[in-house]
PDB file of N, CA and C in Angstrom:
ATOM      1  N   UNK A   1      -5.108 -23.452  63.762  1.00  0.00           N
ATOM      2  CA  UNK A   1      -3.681 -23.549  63.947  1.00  0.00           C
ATOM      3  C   UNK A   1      -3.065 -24.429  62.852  1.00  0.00           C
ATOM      4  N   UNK A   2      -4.026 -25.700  62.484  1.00  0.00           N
ATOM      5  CA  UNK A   2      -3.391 -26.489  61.345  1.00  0.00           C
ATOM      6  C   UNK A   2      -3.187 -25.580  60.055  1.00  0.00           C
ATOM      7  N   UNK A   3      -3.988 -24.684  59.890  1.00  0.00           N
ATOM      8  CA  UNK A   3      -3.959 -24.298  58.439  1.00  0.00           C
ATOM      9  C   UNK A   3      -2.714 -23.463  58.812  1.00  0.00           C
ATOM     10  N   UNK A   4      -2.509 -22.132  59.502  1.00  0.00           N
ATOM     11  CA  UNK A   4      -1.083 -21.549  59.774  1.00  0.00           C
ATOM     12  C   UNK A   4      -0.214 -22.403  59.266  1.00  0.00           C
ATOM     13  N   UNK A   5      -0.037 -23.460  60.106  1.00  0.00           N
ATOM     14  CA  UNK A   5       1.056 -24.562  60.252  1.00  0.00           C
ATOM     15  C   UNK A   5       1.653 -24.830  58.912  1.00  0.00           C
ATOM     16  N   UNK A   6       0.225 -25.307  57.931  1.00  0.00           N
ATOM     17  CA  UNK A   6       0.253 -25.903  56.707  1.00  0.00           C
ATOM     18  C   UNK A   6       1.127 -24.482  55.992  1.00  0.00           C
ATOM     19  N   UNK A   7       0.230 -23.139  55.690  1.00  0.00           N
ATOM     20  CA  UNK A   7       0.742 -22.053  55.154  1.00  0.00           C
ATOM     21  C   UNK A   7       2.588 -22.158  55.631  1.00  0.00           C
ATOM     22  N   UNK A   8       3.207 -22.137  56.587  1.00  0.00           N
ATOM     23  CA  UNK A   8       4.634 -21.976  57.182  1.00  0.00           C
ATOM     24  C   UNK A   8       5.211 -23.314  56.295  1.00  0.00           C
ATOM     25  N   UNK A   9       4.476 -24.418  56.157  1.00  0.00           N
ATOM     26  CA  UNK A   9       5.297 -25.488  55.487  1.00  0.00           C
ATOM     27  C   UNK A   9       5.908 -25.490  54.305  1.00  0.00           C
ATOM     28  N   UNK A  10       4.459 -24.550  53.666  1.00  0.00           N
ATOM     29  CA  UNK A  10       4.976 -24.471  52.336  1.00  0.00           C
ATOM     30  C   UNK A  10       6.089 -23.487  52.105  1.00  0.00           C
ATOM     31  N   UNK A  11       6.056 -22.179  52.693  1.00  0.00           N
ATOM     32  CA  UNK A  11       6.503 -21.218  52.768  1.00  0.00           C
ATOM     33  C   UNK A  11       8.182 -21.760  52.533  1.00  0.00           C
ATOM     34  N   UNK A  12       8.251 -22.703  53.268  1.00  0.00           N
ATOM     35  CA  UNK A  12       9.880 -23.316  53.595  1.00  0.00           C
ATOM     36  C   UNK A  12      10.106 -23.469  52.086  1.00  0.00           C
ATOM     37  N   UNK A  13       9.292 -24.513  51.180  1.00  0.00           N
ATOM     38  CA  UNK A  13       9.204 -25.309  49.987  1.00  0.00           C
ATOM     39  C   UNK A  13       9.260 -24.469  48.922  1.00  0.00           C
ATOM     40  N   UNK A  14       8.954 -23.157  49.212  1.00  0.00           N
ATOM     41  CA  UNK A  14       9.143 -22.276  48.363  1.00  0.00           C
ATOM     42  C   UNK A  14      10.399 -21.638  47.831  1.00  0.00           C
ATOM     43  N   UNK A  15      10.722 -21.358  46.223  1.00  0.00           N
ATOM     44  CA  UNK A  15      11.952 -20.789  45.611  1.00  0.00           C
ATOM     45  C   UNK A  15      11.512 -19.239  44.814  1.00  0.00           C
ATOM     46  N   UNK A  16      11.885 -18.245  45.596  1.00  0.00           N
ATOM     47  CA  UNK A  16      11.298 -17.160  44.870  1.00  0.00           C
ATOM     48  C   UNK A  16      12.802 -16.819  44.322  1.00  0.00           C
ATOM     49  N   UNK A  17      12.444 -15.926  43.198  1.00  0.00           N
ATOM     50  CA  UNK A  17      13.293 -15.036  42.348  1.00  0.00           C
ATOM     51  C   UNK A  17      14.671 -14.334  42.837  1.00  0.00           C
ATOM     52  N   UNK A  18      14.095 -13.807  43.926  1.00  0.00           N
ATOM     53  CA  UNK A  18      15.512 -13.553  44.383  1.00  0.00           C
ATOM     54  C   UNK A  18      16.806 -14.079  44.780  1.00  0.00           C
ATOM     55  N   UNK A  19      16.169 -15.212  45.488  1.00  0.00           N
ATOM     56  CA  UNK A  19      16.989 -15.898  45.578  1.00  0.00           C
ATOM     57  C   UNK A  19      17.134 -16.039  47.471  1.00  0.00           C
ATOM     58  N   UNK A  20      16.312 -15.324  48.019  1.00  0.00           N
ATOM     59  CA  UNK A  20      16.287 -15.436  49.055  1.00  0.00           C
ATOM     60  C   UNK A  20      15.144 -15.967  49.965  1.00  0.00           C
ATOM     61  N   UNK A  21      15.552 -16.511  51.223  1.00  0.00           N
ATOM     62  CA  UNK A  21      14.223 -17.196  51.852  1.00  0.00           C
ATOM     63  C   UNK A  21      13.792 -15.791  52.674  1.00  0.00           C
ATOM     64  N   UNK A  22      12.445 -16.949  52.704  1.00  0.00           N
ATOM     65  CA  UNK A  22      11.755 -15.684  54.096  1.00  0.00           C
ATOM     66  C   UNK A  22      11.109 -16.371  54.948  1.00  0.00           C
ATOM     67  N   UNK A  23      10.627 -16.397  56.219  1.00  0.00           N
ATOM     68  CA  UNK A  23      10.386 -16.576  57.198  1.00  0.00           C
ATOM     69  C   UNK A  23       8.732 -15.671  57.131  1.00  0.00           C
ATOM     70  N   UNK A  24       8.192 -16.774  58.651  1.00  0.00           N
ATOM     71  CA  UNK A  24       6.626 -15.692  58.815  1.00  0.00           C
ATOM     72  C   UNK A  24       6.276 -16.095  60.188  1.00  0.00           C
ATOM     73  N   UNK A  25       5.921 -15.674  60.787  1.00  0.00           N
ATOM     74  CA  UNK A  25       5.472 -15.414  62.202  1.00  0.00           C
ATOM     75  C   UNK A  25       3.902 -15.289  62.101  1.00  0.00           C
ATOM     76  N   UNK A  26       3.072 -16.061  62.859  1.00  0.00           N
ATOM     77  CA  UNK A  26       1.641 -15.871  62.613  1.00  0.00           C
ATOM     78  C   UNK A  26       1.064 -15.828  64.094  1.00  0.00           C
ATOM     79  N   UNK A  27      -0.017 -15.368  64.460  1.00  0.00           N
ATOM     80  CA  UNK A  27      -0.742 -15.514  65.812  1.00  0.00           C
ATOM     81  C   UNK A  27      -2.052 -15.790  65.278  1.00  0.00           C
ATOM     82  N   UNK A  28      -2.676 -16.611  65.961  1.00  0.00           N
ATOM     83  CA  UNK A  28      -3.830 -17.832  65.600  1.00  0.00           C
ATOM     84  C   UNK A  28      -4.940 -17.819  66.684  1.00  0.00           C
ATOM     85  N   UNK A  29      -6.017 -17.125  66.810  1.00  0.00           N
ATOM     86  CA  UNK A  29      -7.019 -16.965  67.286  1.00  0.00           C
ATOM     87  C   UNK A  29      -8.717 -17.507  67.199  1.00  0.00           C
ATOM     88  N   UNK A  30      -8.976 -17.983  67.949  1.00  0.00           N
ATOM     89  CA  UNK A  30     -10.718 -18.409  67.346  1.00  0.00           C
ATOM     90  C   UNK A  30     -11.706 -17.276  68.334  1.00  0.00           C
ATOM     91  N   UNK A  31     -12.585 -16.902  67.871  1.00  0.00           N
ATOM     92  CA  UNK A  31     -13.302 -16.042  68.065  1.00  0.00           C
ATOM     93  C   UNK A  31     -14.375 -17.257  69.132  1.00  0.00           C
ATOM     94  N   UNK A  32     -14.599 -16.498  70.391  1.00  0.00           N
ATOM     95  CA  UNK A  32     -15.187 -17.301  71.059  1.00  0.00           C
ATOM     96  C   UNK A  32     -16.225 -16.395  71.912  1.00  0.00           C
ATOM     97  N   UNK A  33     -17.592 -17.325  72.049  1.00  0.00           N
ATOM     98  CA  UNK A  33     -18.924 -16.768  72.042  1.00  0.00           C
ATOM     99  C   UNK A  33     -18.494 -15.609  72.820  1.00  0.00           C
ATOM    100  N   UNK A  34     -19.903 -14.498  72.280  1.00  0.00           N
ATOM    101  CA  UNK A  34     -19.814 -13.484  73.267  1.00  0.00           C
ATOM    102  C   UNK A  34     -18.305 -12.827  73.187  1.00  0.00           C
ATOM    103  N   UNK A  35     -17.223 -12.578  72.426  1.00  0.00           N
ATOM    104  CA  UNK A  35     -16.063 -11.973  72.376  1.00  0.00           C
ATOM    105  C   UNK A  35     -15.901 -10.729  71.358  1.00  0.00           C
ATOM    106  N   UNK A  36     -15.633  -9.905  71.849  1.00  0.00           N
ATOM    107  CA  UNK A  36     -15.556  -8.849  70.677  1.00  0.00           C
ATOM    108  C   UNK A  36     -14.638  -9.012  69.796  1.00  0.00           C
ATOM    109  N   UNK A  37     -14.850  -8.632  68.737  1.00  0.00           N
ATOM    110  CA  UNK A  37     -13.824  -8.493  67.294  1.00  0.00           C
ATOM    111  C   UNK A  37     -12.333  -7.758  68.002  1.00  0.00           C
ATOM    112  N   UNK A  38     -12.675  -6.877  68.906  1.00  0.00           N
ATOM    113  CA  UNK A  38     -11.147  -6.095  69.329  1.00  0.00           C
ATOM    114  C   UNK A  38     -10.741  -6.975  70.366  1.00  0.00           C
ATOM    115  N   UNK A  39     -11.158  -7.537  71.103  1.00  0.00           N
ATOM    116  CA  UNK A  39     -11.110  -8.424  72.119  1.00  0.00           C
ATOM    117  C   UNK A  39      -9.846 -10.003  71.044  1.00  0.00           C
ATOM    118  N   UNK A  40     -10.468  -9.794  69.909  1.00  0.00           N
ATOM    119  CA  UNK A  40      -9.912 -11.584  69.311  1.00  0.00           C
ATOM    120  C   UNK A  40      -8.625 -10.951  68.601  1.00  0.00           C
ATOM    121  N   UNK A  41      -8.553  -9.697  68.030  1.00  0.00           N
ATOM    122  CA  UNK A  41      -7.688  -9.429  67.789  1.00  0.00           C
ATOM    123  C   UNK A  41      -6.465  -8.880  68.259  1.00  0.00           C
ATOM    124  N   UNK A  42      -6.808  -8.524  69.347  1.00  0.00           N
ATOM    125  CA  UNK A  42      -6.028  -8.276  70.879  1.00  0.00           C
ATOM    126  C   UNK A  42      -5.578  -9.340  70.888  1.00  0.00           C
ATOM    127  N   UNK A  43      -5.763 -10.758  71.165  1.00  0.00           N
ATOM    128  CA  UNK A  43      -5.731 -12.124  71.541  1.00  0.00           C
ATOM    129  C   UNK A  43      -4.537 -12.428  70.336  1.00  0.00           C
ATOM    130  N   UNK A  44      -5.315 -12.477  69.326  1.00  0.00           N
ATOM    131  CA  UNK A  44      -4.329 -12.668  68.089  1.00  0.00           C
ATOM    132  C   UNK A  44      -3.357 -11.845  67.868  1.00  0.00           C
ATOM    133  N   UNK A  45      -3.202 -10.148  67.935  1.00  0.00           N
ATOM    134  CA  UNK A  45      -1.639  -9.960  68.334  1.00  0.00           C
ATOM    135  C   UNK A  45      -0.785 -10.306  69.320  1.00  0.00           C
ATOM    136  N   UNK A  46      -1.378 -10.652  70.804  1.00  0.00           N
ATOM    137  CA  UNK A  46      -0.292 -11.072  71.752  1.00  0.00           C
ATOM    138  C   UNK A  46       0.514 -12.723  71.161  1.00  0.00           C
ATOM    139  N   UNK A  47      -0.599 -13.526  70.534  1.00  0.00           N
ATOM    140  CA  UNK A  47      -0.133 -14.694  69.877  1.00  0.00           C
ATOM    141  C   UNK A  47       1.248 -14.155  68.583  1.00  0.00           C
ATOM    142  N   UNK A  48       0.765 -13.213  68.047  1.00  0.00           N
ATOM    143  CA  UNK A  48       1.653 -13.139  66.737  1.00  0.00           C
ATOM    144  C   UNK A  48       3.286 -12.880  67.478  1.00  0.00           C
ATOM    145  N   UNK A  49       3.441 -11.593  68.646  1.00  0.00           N
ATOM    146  CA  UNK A  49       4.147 -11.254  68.874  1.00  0.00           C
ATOM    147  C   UNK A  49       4.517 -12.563  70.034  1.00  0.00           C
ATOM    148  N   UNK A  50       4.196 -13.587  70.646  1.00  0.00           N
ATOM    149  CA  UNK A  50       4.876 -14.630  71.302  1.00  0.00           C
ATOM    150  C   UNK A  50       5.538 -15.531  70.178  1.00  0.00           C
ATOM    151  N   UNK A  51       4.912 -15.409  68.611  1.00  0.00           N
ATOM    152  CA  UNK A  51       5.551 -16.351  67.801  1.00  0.00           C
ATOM    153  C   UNK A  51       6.950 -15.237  67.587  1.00  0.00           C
ATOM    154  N   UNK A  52       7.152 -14.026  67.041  1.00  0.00           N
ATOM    155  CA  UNK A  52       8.392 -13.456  66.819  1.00  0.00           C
ATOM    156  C   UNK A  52       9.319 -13.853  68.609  1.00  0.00           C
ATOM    157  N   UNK A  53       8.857 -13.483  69.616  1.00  0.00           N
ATOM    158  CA  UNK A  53      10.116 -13.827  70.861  1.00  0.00           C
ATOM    159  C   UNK A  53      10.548 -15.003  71.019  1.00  0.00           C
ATOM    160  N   UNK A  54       9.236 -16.231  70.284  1.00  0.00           N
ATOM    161  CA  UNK A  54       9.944 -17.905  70.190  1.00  0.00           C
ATOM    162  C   UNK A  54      11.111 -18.144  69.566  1.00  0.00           C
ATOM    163  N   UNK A  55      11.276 -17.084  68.283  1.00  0.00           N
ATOM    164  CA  UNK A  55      12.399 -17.079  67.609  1.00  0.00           C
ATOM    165  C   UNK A  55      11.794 -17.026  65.886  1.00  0.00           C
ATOM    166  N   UNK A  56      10.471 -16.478  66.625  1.00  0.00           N
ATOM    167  CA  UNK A  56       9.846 -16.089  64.727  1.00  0.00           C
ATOM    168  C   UNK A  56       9.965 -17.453  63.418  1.00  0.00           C
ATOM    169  N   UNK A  57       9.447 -17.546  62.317  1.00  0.00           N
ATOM    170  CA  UNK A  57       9.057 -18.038  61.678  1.00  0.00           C
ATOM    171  C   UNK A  57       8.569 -19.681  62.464  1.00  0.00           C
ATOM    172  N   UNK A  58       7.098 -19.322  62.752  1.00  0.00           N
ATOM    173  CA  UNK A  58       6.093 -20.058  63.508  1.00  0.00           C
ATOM    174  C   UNK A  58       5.047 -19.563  63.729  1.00  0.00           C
ATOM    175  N   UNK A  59       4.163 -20.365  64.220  1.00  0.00           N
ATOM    176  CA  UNK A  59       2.702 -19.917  64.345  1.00  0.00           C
ATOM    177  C   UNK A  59       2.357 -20.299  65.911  1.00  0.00           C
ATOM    178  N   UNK A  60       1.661 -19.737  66.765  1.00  0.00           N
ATOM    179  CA  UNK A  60       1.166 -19.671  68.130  1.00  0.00           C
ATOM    180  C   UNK A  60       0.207 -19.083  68.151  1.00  0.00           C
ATOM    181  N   UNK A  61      -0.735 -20.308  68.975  1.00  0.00           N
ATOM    182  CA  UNK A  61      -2.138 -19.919  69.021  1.00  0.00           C
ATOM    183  C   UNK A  61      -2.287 -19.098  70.690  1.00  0.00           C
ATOM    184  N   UNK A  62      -3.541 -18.145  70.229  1.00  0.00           N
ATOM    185  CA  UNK A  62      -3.432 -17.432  71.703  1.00  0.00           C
ATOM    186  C   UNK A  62      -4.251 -18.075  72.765  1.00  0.00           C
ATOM    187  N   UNK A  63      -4.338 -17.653  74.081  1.00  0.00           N
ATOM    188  CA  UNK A  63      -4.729 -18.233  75.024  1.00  0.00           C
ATOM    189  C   UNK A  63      -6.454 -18.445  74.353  1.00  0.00           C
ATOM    190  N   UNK A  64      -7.204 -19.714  74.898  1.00  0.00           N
ATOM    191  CA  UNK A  64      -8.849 -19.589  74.602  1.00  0.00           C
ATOM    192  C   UNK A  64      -9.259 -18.744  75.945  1.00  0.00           C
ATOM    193  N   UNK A  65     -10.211 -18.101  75.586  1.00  0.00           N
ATOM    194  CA  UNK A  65     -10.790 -17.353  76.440  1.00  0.00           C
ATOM    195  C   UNK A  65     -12.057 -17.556  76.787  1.00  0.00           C
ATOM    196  N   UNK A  66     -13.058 -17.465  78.197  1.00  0.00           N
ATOM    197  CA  UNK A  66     -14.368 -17.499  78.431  1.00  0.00           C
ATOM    198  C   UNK A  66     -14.721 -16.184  78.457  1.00  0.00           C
ATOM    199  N   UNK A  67     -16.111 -15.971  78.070  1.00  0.00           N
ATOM    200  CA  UNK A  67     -16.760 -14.609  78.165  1.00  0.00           C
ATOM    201  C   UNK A  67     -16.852 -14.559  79.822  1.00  0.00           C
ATOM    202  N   UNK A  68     -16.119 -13.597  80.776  1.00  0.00           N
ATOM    203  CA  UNK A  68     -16.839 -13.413  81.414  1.00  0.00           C
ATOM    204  C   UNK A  68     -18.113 -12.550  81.772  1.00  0.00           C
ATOM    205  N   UNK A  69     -18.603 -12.105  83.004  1.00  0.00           N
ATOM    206  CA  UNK A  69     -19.392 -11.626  83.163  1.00  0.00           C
ATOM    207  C   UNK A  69     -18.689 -10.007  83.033  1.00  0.00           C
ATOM    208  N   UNK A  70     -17.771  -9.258  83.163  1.00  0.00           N
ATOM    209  CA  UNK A  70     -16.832  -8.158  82.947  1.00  0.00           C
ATOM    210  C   UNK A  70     -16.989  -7.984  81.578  1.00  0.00           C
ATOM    211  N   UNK A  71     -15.743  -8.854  81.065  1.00  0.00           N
ATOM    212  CA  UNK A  71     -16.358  -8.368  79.218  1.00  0.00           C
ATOM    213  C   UNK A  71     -18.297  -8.570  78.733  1.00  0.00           C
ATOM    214  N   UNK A  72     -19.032  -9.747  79.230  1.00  0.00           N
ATOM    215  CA  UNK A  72     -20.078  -8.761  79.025  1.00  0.00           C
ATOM    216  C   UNK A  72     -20.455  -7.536  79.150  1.00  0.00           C
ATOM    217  N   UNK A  73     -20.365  -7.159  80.181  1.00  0.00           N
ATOM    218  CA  UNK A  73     -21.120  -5.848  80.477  1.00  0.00           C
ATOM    219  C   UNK A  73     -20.238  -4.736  79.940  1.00  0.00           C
ATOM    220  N   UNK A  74     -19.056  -4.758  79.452  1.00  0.00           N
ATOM    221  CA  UNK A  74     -18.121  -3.839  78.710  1.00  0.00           C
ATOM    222  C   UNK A  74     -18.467  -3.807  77.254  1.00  0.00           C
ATOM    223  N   UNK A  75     -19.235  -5.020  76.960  1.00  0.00           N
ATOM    224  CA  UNK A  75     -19.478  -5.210  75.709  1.00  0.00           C
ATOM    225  C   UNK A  75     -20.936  -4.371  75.582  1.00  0.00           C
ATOM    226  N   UNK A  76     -21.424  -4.621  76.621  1.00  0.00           N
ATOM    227  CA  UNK A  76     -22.755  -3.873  76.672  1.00  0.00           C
ATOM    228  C   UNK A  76     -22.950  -2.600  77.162  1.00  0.00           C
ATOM    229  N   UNK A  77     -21.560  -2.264  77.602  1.00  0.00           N
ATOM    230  CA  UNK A  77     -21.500  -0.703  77.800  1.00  0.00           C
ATOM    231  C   UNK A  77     -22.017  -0.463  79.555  1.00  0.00           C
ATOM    232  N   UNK A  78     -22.562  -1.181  80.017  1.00  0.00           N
ATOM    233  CA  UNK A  78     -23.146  -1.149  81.328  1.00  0.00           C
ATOM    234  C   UNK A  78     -21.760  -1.458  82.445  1.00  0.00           C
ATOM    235  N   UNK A  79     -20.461  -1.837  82.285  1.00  0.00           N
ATOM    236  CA  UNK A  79     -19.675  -1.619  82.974  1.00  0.00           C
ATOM    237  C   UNK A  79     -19.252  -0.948  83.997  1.00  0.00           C
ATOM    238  N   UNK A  80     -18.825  -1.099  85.081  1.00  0.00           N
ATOM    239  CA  UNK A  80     -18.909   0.335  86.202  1.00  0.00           C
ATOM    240  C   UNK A  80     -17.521   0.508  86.871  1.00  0.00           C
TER     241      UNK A  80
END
């Protein structure tokens, strides 16, 4: 989340060519044991899209998650 943070700071500090600012919206995820890649990135778009309804240019980290015993077995295909 610090590094986002840091990236948005500068972003402000910045003077591009046009002459216009821009703004960035980020969602901030850590991959946590046992979690699938679609699972973190799932995680990390609901974060990106809570930073645009905060009022956008910000960063929000998504909920941490435990593996349960469900996404195991979905992960392992043995699900029922």
């Amino acid at each position: 989340m610090q590094f986002a943070e840091r990236i948005l700071e500068k972003l402000h500090h910045c003077r591009f060519s046009t002459g216009q600012s821009y703004t960035l919206s980020a969602g901030v995820a850590q991959l946590a044991s046992g979690e699938s890649l679609d699972d973190l990135i799932q995680r990390a778009d609901e974060a990106l899209y809570a930073a645009k309804t905060a009022g956008r240019d910000r960063a929000c980290a998504a909920e941490q998650t435990t593996t349960s015993v469900s996404n195991m077995a979905r992960a392992a295909g043995t699900e029922t």
